[in-house]
N, C-alpha and C. Protein backbone atom coordinates (compact mmCIF):
# COMPACT_ATOMS: atom_id res chain seq x y z
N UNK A 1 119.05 62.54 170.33
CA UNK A 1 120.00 63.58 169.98
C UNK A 1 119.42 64.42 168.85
N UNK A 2 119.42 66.03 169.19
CA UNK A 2 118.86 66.62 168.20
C UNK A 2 120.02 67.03 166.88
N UNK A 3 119.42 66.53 165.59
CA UNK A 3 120.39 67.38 164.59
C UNK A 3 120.60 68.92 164.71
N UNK A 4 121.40 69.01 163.69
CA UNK A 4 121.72 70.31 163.94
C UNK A 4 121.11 71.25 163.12
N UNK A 5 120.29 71.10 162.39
CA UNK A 5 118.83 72.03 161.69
C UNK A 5 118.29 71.92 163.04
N UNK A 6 117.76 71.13 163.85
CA UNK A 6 116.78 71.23 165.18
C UNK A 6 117.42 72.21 166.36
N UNK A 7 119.04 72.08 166.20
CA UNK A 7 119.91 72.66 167.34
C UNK A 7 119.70 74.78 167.04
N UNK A 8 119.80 74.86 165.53
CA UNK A 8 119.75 75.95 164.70
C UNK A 8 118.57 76.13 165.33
N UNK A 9 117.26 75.82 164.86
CA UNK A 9 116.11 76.27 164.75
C UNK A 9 115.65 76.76 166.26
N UNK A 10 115.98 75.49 167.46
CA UNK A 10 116.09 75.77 168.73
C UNK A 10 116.23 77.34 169.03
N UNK A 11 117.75 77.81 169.10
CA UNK A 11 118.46 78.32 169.08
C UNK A 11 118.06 80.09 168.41
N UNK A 12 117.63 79.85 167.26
CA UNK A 12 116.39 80.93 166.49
C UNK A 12 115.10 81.32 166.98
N UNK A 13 114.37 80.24 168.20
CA UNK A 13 113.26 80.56 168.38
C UNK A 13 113.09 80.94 170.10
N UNK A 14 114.74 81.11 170.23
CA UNK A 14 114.52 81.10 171.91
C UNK A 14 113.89 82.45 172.10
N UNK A 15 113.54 82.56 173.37
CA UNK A 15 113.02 83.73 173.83
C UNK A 15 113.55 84.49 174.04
N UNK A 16 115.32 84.06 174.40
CA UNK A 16 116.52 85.56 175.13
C UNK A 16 117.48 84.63 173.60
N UNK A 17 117.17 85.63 172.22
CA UNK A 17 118.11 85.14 171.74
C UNK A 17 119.51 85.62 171.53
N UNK A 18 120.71 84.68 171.43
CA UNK A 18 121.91 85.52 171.64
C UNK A 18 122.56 84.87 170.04
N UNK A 19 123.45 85.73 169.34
CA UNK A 19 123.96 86.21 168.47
C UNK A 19 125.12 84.60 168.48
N UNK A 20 125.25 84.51 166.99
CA UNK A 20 125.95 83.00 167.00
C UNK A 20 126.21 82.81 165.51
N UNK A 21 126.97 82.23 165.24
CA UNK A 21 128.19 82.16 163.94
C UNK A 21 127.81 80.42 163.54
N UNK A 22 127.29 80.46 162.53
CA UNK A 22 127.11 78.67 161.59
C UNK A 22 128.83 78.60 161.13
N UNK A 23 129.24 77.49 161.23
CA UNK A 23 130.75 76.94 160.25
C UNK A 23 130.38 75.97 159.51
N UNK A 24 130.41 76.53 158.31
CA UNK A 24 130.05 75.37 157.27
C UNK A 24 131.81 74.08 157.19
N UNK A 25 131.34 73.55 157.01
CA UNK A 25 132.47 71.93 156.69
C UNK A 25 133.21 72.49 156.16
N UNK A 26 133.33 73.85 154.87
CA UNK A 26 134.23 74.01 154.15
C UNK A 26 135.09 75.04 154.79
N UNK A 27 134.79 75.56 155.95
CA UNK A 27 135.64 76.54 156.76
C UNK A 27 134.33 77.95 156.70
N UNK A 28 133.92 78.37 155.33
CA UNK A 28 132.95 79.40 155.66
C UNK A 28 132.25 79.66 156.82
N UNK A 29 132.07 81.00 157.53
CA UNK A 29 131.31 81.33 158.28
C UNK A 29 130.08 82.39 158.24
N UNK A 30 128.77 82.01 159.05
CA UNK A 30 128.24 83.30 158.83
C UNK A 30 127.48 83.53 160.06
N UNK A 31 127.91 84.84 160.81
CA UNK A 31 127.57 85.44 161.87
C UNK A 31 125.58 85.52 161.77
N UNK A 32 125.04 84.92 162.27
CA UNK A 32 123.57 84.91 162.72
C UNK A 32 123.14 86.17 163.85
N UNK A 33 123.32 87.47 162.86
CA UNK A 33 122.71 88.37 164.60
C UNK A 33 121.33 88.84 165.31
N UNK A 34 120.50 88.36 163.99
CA UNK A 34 119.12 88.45 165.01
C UNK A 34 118.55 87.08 164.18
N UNK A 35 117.21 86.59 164.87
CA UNK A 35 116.51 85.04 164.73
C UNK A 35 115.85 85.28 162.97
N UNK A 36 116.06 86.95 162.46
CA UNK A 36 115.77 87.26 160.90
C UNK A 36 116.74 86.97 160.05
N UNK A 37 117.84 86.12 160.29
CA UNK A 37 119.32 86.49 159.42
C UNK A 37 119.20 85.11 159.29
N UNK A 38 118.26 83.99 159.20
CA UNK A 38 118.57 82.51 159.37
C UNK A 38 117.14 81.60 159.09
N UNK A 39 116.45 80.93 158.60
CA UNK A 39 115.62 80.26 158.42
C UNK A 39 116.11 78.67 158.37
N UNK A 40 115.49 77.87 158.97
CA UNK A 40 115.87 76.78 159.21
C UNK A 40 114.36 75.72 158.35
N UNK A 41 114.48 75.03 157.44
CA UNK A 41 113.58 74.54 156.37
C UNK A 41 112.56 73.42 156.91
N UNK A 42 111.66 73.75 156.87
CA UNK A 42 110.45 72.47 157.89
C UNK A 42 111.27 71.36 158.24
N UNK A 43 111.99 70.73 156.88
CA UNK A 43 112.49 69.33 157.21
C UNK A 43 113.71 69.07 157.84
N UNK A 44 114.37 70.96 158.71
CA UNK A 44 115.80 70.39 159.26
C UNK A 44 116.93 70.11 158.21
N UNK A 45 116.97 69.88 156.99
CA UNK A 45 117.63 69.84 156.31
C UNK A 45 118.06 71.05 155.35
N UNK A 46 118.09 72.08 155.75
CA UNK A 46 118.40 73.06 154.96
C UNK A 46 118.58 74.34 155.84
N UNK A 47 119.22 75.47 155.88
CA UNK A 47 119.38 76.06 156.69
C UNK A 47 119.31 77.64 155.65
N UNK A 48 118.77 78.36 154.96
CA UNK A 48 118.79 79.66 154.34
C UNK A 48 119.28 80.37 155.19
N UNK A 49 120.67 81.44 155.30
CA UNK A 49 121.09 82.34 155.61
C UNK A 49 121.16 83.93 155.04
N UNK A 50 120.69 85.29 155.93
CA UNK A 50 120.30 86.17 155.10
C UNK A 50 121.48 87.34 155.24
N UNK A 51 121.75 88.23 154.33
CA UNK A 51 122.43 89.39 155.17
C UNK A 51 121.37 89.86 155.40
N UNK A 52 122.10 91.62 155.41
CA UNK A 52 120.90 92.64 155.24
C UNK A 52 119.91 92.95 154.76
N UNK A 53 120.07 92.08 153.62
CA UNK A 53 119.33 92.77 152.09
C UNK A 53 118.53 91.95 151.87
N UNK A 54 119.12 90.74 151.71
CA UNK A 54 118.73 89.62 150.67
C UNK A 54 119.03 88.28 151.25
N UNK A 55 118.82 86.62 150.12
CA UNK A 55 118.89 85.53 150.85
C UNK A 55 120.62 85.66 150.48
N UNK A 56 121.10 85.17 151.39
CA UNK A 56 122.76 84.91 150.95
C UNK A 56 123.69 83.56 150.82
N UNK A 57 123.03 82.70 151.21
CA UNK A 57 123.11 81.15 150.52
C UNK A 57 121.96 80.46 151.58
N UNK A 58 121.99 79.05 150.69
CA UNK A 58 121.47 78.17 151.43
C UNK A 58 122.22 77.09 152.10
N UNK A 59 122.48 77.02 153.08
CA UNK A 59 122.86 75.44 153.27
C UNK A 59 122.34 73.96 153.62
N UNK A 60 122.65 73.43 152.68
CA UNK A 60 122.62 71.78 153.37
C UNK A 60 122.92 71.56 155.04
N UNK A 61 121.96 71.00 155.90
CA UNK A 61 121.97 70.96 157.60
C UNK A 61 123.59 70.16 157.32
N UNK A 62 123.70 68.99 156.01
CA UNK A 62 124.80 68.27 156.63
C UNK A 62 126.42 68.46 156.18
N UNK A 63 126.10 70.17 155.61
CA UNK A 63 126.95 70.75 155.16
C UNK A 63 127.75 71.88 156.21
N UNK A 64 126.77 71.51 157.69
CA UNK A 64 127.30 72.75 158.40
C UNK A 64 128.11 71.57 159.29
N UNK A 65 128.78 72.24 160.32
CA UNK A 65 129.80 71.46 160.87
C UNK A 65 129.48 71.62 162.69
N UNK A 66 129.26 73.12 162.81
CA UNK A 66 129.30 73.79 164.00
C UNK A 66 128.43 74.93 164.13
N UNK A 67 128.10 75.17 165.38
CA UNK A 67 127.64 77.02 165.36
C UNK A 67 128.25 77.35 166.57
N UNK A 68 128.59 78.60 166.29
CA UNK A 68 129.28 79.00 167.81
C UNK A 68 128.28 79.80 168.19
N UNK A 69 128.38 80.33 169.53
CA UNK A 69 127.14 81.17 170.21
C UNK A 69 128.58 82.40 170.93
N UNK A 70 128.22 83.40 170.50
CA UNK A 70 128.73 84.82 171.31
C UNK A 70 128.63 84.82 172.56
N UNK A 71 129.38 85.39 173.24
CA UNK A 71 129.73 85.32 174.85
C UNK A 71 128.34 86.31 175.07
N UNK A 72 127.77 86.26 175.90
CA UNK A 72 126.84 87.16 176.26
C UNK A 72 127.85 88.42 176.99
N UNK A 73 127.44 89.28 177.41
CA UNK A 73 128.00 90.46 178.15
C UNK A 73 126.99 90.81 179.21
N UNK A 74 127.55 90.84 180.81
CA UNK A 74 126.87 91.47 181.27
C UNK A 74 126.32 92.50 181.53
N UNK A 75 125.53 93.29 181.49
CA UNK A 75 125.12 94.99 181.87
C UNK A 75 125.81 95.33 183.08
C-alpha cells in the first residue's frame, strides 16, 4: 500500500495530469492546479505546497488526510 506522499507524488508526475485539492486533518484545503503548485520531499514525508508566488506551507505527509482529484471534463 502506497502512502500518501507516494499517492501525491504519483499523481504530480503523471503524464495526463488532472487538477486535485490536498485536505489537511485540520479541515484546510489546497487546490493543486498544475504538478508546479506541490513538491512532494524525497522521503514522502513532507508535502511543500505553492501558490502563485511563493512556498505557502509545508505539510507533514501524516498531517494530510485526503486529496480529491477534479472531475475531468470532456471536450
Amino acid at each position: 500500500m502506497k502512502t500518501i506522499g507516494e499517492e501525491i507524488r504519483d499523481r504530480l508526475l503523471a503524464e495526463q495530469f488532472t487538477p486535485f485539492t490536498i485536505v489537511a486533518t485540520d479541515g484546510r484545503q489546497f487546490r493543486i492546479a498544475s504538478p508546479g503548485h506541490a513538491h512532494v520531499h524525497p522521503n514522502r514525508k513532507f508535502v511543500s505546497v505553492y501558490n502563485e508566488k511563493t512556498l505557502h506551507c509545508i505539510l507533514p505527509a501524516h498531517r494530510i488526510s485526503t486529496f480529491e482529484v477534479e472531475a475531468e471534463h470532456p471536450n
